[in-house]
C-alpha atoms as a PDB file:
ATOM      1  CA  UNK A   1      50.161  29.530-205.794  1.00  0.00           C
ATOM      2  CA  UNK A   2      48.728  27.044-203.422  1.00  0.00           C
ATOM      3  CA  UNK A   3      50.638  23.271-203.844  1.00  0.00           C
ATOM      4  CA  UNK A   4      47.216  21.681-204.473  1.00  0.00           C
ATOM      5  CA  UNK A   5      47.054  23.597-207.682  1.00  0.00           C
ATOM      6  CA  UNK A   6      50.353  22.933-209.125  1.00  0.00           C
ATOM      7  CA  UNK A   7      50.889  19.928-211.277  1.00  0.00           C
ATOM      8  CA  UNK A   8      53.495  17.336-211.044  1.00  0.00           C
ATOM      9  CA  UNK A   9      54.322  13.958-212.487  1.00  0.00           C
ATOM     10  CA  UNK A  10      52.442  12.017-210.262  1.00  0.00           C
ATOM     11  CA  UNK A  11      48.988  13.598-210.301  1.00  0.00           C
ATOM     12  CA  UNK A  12      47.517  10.365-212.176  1.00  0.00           C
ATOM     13  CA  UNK A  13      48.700   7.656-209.406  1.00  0.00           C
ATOM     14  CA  UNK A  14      46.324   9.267-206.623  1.00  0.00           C
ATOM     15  CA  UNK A  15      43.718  10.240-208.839  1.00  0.00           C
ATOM     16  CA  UNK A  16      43.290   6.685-210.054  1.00  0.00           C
ATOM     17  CA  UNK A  17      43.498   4.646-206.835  1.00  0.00           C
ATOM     18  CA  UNK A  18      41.293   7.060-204.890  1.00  0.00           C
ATOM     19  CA  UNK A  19      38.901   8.373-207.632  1.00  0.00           C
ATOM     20  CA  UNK A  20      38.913  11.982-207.387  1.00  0.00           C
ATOM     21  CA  UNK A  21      41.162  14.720-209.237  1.00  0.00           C
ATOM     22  CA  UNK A  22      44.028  16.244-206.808  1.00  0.00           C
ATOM     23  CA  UNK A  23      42.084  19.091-205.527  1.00  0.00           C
ATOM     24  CA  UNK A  24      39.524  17.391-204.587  1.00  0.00           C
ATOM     25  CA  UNK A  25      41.487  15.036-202.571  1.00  0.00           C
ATOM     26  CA  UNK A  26      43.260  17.610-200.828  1.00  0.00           C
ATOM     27  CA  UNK A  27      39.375  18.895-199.652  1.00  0.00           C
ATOM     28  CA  UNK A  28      38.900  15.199-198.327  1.00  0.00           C
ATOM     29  CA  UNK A  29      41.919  14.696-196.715  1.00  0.00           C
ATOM     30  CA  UNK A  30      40.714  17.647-194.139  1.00  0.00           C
ATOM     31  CA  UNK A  31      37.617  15.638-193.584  1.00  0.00           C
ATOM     32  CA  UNK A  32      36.977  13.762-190.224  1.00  0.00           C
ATOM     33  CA  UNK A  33      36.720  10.165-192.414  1.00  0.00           C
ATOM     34  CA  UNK A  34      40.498  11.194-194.186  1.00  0.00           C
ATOM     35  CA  UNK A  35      42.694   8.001-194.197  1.00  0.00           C
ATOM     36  CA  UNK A  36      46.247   8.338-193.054  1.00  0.00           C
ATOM     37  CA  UNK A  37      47.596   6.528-196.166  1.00  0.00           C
ATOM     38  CA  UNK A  38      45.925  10.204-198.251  1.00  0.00           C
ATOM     39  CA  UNK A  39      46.853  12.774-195.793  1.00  0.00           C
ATOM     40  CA  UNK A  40      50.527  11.066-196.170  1.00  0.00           C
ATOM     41  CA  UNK A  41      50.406  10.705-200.175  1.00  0.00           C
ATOM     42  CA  UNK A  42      48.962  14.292-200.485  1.00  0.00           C
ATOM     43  CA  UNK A  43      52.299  15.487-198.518  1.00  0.00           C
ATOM     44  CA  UNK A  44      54.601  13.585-200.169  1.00  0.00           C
ATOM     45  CA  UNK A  45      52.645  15.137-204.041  1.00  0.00           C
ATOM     46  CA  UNK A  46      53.091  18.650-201.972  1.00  0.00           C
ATOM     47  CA  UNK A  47      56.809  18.034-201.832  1.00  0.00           C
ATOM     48  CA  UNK A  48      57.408  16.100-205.271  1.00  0.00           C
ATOM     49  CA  UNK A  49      55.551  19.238-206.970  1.00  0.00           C
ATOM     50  CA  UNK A  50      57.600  21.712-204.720  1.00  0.00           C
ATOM     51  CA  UNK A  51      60.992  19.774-205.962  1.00  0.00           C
ATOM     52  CA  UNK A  52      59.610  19.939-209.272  1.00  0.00           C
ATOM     53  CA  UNK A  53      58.979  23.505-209.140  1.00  0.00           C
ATOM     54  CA  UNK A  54      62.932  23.886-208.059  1.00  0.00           C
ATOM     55  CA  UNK A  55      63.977  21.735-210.546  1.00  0.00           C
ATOM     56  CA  UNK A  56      62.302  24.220-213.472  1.00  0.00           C
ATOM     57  CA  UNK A  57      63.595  27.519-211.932  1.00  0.00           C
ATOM     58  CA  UNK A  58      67.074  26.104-212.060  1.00  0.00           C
ATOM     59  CA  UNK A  59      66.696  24.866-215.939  1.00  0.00           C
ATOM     60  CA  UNK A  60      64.756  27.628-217.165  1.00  0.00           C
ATOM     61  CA  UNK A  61      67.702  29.934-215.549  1.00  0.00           C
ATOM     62  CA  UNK A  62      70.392  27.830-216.894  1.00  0.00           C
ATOM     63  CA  UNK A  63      68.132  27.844-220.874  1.00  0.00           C
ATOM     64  CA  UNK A  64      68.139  32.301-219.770  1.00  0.00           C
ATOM     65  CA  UNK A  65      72.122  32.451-219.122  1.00  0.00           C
ATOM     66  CA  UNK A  66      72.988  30.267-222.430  1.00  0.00           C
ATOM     67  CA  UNK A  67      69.976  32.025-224.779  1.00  0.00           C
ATOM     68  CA  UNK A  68      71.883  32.559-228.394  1.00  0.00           C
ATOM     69  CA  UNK A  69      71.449  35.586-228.308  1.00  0.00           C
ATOM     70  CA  UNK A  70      72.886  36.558-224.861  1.00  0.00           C
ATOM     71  CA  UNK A  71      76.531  37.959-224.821  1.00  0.00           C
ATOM     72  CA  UNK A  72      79.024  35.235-224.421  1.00  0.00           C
ATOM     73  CA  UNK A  73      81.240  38.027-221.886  1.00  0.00           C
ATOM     74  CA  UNK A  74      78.322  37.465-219.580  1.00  0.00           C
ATOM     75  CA  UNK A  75      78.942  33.389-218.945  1.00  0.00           C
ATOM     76  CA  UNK A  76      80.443  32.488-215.822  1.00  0.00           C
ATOM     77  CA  UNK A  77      81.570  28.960-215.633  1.00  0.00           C
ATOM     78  CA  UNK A  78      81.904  28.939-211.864  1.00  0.00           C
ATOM     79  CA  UNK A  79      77.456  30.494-212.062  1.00  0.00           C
ATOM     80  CA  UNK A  80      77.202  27.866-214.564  1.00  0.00           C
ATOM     81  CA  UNK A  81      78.927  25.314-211.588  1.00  0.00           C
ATOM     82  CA  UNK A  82      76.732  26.548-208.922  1.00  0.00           C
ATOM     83  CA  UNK A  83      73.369  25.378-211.065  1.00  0.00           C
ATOM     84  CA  UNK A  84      74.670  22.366-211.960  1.00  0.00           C
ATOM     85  CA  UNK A  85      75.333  21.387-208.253  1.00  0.00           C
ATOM     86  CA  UNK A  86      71.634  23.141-207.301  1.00  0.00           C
ATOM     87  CA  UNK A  87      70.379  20.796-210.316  1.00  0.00           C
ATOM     88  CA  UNK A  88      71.329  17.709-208.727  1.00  0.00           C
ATOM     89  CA  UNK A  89      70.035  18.727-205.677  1.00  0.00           C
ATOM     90  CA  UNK A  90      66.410  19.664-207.194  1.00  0.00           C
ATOM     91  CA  UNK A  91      66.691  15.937-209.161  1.00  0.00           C
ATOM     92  CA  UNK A  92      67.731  14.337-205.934  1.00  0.00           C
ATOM     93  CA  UNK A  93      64.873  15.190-204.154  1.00  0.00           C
ATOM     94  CA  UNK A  94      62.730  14.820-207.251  1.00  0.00           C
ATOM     95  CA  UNK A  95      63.209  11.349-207.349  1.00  0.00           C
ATOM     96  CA  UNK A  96      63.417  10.716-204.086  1.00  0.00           C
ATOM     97  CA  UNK A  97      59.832  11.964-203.734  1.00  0.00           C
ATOM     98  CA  UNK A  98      58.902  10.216-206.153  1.00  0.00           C
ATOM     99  CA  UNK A  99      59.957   7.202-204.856  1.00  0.00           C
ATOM    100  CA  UNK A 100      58.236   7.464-201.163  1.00  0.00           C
ATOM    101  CA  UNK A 101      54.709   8.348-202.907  1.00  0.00           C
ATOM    102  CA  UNK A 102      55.051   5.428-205.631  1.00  0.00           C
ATOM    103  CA  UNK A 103      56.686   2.623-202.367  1.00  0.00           C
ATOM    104  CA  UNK A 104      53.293   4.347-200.147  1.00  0.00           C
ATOM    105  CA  UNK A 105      50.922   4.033-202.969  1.00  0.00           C
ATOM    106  CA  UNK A 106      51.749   0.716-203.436  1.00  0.00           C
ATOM    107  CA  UNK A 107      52.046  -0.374-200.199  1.00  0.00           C
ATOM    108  CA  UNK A 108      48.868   1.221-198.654  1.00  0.00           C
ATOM    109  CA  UNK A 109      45.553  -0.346-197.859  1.00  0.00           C
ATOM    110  CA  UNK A 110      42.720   0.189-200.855  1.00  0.00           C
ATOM    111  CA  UNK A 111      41.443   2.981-200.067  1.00  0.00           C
ATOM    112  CA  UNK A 112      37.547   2.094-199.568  1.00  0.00           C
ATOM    113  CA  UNK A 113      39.115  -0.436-196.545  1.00  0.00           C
ATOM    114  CA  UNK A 114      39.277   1.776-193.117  1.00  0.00           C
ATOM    115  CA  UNK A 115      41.766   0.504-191.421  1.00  0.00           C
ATOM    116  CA  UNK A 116      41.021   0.189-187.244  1.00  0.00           C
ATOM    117  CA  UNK A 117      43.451   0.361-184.515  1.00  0.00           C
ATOM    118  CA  UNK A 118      43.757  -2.893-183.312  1.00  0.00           C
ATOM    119  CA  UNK A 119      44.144  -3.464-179.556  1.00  0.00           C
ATOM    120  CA  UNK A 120      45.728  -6.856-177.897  1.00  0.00           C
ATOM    121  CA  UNK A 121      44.674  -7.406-174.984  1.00  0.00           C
ATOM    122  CA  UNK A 122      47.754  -7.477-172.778  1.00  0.00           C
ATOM    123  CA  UNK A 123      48.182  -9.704-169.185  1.00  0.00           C
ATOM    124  CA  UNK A 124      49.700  -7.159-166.619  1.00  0.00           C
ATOM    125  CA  UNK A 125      51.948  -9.017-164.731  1.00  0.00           C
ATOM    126  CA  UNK A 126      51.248  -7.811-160.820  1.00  0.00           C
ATOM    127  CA  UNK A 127      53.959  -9.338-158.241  1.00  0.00           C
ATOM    128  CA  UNK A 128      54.315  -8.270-154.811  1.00  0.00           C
ATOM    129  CA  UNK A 129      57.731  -8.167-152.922  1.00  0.00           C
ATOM    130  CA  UNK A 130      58.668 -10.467-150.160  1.00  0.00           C
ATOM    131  CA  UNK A 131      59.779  -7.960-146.865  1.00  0.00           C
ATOM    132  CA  UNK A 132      63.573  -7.160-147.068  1.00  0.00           C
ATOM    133  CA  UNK A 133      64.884  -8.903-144.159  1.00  0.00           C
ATOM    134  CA  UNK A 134      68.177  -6.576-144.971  1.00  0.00           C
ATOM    135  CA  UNK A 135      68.706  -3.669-142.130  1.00  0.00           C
ATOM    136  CA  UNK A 136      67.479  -0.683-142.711  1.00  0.00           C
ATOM    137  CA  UNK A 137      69.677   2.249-144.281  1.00  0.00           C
ATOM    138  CA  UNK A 138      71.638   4.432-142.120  1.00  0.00           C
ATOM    139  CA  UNK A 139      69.981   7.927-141.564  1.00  0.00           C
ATOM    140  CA  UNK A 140      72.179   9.550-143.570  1.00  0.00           C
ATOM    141  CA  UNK A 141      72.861   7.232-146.553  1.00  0.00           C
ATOM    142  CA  UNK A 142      73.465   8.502-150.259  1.00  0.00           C
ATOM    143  CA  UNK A 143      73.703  11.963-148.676  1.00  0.00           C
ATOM    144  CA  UNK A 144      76.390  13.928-150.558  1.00  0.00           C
ATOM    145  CA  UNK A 145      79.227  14.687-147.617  1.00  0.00           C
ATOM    146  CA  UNK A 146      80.359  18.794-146.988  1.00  0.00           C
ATOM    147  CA  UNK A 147      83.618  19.684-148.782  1.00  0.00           C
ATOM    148  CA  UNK A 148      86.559  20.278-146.450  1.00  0.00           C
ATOM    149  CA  UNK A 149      88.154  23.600-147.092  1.00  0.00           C
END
């Protein structure tokens, strides 16, 4: 399954600030009038639902190994150890995801405002050189000299 059709926590932020459900944003961000602000908050929902994704694998595994009915000779504390570490991974990248698309969405233009490349115009400073009244290099200056054997 595609990323654009999996959910994830933060489907409502970009459907509300640019007006369209997730799919159809991902549709518009290929378009040739696609800001940069949705191609970048499209990614970062791509990721946040991929972490997401990780995140349930790793509970719903942990929920199998510990069922009631599963036989307690089968737990392995050190298996049990292992998910917990791949847990905090999953969250750590969770909210970290989270984070970046909630600081961009916040932080971007509105979205009906295109925003131009501005360009400064910038003096080029031209000077010429005065003649080197210095002597001129000997022939064979900077040449590397033969090793002696």
């Amino acid at each position: 399954m595609s990323v654009r059709f999996k959910p994830s926590c933060a489907d409502g932020q970009p459907q509300e600030i640019f007006g369209a459900p997730v799919t159809a944003l991902y549709v518009s961000a290929n378009g040739p009038d696609a800001s940069p602000a949705l191609a970048r908050a499209l990614e970062l929902r791509s990721f946040l639902a991929l972490a997401e994704e990780q995140v349930a694998c790793v509970r719903d595994r942990v929920h199998a190994d510990m069922a009631p009915d599963r036989d307690m000779g089968e737990l392995s504390a050190d298996k049990l150890q292992v998910d917990s570490q791949w847990l905090d991974a999953a969250l750590d990248a969770r909210d970290g995801y989270r984070a970046a698309l909630d600081e961009l969405l916040r932080t971007m233009p509105p979205p009906d405002q295109h925003t131009r490349p501005v360009r400064a115009a910038q003096p080029m400073a031209v000077a010429t050189l005065p003649p080197s009244t210095a002597a001129p290099a000997p022939p064979h200056a900077g040449a590397a000299q033969a090793r002696r054997p």
